[in-house]
PDB file of N, CA and C in Angstrom:
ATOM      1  N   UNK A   1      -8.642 -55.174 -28.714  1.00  0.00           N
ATOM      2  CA  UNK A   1      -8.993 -56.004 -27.595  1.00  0.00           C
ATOM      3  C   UNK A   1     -10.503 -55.986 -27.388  1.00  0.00           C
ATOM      4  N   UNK A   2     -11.057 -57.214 -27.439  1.00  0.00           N
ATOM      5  CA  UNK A   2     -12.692 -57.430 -26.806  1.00  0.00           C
ATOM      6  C   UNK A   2     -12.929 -57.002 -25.374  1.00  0.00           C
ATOM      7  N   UNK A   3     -14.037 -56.280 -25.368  1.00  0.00           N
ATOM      8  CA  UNK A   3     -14.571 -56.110 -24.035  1.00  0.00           C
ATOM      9  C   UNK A   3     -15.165 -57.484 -23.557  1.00  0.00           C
ATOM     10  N   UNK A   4     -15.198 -57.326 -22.517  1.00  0.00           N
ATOM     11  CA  UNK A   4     -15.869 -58.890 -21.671  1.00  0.00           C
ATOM     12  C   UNK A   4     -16.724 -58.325 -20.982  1.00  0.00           C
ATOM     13  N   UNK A   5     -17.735 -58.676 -20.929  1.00  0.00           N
ATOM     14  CA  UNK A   5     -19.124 -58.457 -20.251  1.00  0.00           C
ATOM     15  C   UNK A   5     -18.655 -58.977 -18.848  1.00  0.00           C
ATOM     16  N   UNK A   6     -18.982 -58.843 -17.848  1.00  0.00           N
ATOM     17  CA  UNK A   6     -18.233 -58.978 -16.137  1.00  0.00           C
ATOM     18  C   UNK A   6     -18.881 -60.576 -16.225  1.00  0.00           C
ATOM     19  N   UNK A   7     -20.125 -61.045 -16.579  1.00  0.00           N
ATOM     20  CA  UNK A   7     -20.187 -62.480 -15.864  1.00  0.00           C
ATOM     21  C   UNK A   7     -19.095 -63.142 -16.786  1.00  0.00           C
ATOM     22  N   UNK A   8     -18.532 -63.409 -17.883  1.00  0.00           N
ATOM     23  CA  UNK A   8     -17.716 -64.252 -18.552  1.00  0.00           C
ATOM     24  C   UNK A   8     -16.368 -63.648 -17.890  1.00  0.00           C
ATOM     25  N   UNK A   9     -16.368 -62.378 -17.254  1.00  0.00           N
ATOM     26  CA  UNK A   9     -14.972 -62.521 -16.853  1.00  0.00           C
ATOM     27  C   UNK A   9     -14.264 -62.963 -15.682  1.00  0.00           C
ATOM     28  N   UNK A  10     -15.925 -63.174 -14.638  1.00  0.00           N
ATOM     29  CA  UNK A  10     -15.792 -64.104 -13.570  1.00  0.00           C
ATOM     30  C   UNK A  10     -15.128 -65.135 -14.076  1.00  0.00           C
ATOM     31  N   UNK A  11     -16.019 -66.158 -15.052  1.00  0.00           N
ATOM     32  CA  UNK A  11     -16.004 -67.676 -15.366  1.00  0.00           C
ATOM     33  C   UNK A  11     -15.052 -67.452 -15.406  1.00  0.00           C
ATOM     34  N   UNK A  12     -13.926 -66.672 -16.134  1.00  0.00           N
ATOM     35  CA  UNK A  12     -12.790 -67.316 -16.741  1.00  0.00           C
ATOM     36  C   UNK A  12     -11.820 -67.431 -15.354  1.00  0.00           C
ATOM     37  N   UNK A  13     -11.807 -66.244 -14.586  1.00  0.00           N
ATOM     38  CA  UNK A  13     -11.037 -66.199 -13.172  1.00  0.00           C
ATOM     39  C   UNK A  13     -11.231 -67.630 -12.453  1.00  0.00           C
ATOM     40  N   UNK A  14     -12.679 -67.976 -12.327  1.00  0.00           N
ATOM     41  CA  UNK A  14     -12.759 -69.145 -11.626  1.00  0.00           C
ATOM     42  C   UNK A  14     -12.157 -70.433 -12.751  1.00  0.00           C
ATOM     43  N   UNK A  15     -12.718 -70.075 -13.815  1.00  0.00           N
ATOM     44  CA  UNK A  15     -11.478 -71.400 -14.492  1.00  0.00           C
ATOM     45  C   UNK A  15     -10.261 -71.405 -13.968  1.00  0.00           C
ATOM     46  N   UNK A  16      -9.353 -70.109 -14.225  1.00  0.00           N
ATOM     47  CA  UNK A  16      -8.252 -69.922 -14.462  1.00  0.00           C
ATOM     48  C   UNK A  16      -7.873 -70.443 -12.688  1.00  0.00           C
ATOM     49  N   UNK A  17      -8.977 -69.955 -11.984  1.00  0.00           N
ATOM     50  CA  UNK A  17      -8.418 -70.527 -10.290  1.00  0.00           C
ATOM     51  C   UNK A  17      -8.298 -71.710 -10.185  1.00  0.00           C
ATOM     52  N   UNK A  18      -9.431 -72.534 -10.370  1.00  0.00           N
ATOM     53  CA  UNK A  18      -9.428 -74.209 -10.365  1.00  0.00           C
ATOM     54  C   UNK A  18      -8.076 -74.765 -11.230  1.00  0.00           C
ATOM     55  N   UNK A  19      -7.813 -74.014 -11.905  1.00  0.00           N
ATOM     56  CA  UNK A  19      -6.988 -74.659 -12.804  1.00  0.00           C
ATOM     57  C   UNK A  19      -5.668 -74.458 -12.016  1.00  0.00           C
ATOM     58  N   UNK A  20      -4.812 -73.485 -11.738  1.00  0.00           N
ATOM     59  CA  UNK A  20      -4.112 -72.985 -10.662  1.00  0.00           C
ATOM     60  C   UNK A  20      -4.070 -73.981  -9.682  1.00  0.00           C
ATOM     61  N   UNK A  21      -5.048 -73.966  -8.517  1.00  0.00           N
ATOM     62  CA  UNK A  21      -5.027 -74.779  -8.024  1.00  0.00           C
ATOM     63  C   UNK A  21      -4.452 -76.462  -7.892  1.00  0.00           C
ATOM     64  N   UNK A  22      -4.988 -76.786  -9.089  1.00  0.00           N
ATOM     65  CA  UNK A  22      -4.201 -77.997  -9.604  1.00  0.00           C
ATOM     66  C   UNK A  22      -2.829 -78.225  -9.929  1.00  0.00           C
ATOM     67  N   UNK A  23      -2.080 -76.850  -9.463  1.00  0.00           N
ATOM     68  CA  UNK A  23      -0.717 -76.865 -10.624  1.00  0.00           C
ATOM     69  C   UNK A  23      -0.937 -76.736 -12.153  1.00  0.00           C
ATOM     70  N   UNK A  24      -1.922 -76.394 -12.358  1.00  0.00           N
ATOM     71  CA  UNK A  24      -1.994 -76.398 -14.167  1.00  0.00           C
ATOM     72  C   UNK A  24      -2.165 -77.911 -14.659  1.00  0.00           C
ATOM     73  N   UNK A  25      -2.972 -78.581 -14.023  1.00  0.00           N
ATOM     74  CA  UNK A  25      -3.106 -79.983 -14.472  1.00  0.00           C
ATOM     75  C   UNK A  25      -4.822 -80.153 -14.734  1.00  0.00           C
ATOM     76  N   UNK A  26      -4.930 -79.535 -16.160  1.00  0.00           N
ATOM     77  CA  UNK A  26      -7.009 -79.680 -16.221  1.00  0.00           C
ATOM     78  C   UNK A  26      -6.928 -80.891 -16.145  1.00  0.00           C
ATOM     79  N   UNK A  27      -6.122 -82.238 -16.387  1.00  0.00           N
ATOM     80  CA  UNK A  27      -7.514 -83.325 -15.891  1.00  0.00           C
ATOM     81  C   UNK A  27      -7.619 -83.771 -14.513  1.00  0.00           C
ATOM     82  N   UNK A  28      -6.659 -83.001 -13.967  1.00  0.00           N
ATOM     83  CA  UNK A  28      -6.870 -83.115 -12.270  1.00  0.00           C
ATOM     84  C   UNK A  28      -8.026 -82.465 -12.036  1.00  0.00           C
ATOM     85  N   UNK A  29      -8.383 -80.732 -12.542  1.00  0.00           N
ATOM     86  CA  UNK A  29      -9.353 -80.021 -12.109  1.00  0.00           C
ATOM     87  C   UNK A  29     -10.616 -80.363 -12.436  1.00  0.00           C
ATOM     88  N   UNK A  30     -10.546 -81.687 -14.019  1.00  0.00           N
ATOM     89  CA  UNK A  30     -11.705 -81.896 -14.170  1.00  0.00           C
ATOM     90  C   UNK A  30     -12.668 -82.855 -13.044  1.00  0.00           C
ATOM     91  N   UNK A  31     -10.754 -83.838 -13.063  1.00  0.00           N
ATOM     92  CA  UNK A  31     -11.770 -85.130 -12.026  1.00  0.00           C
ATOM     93  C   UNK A  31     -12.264 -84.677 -11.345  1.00  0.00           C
ATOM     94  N   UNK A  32     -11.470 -83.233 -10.239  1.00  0.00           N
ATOM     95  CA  UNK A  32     -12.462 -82.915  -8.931  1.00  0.00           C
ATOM     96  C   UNK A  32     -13.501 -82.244  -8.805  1.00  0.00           C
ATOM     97  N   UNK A  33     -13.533 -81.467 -10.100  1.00  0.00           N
ATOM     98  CA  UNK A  33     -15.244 -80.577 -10.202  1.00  0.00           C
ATOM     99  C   UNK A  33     -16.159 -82.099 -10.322  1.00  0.00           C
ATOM    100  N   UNK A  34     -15.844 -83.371 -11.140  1.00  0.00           N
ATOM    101  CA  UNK A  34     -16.570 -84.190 -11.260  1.00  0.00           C
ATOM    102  C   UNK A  34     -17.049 -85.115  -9.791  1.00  0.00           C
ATOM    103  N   UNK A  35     -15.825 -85.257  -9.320  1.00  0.00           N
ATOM    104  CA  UNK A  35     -16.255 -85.648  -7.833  1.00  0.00           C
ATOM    105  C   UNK A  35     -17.469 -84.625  -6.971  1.00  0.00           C
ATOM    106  N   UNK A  36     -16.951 -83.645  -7.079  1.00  0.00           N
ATOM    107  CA  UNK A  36     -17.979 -82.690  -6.452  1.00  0.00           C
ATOM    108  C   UNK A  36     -19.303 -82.991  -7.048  1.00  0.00           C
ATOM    109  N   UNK A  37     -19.416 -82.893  -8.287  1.00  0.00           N
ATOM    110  CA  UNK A  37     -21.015 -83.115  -8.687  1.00  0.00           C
ATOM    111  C   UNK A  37     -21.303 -84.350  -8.163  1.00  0.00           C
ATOM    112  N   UNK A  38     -20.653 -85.640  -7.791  1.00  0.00           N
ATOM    113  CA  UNK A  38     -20.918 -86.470  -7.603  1.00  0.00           C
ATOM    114  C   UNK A  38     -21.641 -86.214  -5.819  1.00  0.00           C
ATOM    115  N   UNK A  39     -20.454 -85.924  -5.708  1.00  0.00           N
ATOM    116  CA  UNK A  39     -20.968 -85.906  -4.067  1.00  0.00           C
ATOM    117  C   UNK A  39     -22.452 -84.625  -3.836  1.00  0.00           C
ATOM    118  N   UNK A  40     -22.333 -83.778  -4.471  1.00  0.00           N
ATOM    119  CA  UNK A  40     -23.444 -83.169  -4.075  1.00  0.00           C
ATOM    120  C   UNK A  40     -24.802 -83.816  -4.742  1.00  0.00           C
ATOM    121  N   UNK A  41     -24.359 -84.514  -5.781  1.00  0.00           N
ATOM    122  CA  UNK A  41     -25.544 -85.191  -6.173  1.00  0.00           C
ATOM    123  C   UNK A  41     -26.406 -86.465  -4.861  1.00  0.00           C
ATOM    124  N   UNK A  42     -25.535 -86.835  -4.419  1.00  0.00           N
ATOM    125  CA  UNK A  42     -25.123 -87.837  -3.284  1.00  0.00           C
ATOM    126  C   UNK A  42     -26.053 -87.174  -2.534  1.00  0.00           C
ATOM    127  N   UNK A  43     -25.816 -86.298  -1.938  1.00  0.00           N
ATOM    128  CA  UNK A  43     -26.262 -84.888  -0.979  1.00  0.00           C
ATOM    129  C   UNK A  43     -28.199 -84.553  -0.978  1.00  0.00           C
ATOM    130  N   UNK A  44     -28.044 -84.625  -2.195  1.00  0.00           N
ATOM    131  CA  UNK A  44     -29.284 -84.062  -2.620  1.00  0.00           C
ATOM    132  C   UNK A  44     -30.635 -84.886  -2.726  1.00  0.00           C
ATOM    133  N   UNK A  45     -30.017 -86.510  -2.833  1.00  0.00           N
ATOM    134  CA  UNK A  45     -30.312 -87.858  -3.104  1.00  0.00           C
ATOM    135  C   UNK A  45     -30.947 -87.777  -1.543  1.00  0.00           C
ATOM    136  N   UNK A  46     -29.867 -87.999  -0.621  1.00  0.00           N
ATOM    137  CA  UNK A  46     -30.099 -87.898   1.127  1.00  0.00           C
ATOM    138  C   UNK A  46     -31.272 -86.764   1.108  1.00  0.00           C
ATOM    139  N   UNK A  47     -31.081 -85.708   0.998  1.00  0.00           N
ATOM    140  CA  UNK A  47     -31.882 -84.883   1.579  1.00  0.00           C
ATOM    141  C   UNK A  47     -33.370 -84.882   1.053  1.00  0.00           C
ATOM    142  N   UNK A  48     -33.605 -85.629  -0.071  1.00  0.00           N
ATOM    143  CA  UNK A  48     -35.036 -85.789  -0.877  1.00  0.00           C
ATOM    144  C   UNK A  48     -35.860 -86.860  -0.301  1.00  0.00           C
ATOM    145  N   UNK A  49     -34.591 -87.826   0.637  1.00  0.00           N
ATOM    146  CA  UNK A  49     -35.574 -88.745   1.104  1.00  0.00           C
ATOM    147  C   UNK A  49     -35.992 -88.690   2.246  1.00  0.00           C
ATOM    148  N   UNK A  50     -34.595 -87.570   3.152  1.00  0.00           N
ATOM    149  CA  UNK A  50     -35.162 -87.163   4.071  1.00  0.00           C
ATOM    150  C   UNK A  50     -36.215 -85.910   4.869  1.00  0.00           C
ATOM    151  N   UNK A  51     -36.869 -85.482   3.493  1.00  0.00           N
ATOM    152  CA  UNK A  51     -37.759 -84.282   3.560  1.00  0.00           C
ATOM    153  C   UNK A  51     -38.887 -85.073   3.445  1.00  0.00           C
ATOM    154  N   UNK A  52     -40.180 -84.218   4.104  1.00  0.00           N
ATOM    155  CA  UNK A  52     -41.516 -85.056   4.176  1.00  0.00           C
ATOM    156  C   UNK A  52     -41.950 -83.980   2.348  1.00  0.00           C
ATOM    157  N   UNK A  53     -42.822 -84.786   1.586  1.00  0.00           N
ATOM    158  CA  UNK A  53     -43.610 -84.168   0.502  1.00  0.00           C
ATOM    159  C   UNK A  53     -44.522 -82.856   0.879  1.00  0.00           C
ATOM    160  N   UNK A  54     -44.534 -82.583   2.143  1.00  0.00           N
ATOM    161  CA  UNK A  54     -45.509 -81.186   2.253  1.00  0.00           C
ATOM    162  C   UNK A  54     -44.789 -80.318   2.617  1.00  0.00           C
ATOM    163  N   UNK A  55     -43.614 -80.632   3.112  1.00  0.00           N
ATOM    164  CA  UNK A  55     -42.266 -79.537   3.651  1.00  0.00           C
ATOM    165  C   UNK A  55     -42.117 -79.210   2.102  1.00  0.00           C
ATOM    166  N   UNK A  56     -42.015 -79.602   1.143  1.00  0.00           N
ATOM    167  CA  UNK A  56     -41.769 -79.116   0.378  1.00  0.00           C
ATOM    168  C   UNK A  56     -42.389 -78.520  -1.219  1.00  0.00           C
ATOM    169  N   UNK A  57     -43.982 -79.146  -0.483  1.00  0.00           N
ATOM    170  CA  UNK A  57     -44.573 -78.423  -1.485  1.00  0.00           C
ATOM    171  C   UNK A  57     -45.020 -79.531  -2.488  1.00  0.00           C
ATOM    172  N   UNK A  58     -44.515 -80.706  -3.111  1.00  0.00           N
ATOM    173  CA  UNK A  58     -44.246 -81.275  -3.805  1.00  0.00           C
ATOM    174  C   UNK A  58     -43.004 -81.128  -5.706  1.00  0.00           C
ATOM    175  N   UNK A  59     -42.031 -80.440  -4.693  1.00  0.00           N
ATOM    176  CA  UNK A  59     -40.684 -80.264  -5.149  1.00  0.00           C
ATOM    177  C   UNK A  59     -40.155 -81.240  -5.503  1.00  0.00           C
ATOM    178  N   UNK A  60     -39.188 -81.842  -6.900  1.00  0.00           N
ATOM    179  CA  UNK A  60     -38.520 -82.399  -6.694  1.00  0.00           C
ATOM    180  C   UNK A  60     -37.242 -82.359  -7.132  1.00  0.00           C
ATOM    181  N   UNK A  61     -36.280 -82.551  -6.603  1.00  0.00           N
ATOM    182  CA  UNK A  61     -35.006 -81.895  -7.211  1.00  0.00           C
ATOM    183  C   UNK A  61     -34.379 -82.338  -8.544  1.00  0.00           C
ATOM    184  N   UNK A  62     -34.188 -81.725  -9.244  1.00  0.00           N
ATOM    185  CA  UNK A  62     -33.692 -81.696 -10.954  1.00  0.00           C
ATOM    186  C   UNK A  62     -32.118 -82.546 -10.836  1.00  0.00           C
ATOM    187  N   UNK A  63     -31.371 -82.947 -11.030  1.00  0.00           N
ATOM    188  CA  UNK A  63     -30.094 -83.492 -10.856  1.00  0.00           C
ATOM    189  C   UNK A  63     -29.639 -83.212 -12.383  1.00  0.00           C
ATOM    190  N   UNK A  64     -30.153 -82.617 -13.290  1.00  0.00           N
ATOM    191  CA  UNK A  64     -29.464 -82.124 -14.277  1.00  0.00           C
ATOM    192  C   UNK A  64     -29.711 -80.848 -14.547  1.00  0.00           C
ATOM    193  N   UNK A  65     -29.503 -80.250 -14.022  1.00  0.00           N
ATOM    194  CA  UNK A  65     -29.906 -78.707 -13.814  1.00  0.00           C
ATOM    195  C   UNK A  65     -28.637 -78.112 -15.158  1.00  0.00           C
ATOM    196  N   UNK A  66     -28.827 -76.755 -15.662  1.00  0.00           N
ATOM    197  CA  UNK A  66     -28.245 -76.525 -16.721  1.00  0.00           C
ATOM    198  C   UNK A  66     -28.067 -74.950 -16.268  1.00  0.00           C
TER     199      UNK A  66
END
C-alpha cells in the first residue's frame, strides 16, 4: 500500500464528498463545481468594478488562477 502525503489525501476526501453528495453522479458534481466557478467569477467581475484603483493598490484579479 502507498503512503499518501496528507494534502492528496484531503483532495481525494473532498472529491470523494462532492461526489457523494451528488448520489454518485460526477456529471452532476461536475456541472455544479462549474456553476460555482461561474458564479464566483461573476462575483469577482462585481467587486473589481466596484473597488476604487488605490484601495487596491493597482491589483487586478487573475480569473484563471491555477
Amino acid at each position: 500500500m502507498r503512503e499518501q502525503p496528507i494534502g492528496e489525501a484531503v483532495e481525494n476526501d473532498e472529491r470523494a464528498e462532492v461526489i457523494a453528495y451528488h448520489g454518485g453522479d460526477v456529471h452532476a458534481a461536475i456541472h455544479t463545481l462549474l456553476e460555482d466557478i461561474r458564479h464566483l467569477r461573476r462575483q469577482l467581475a462585481l467587486a473589481e468594478g466596484a473597488m476604487s484603483r488605490g484601495m487596491t493598490r493597482g491589483w487586478r484579479p487573475d480569473y484563471d488562477c491555477r
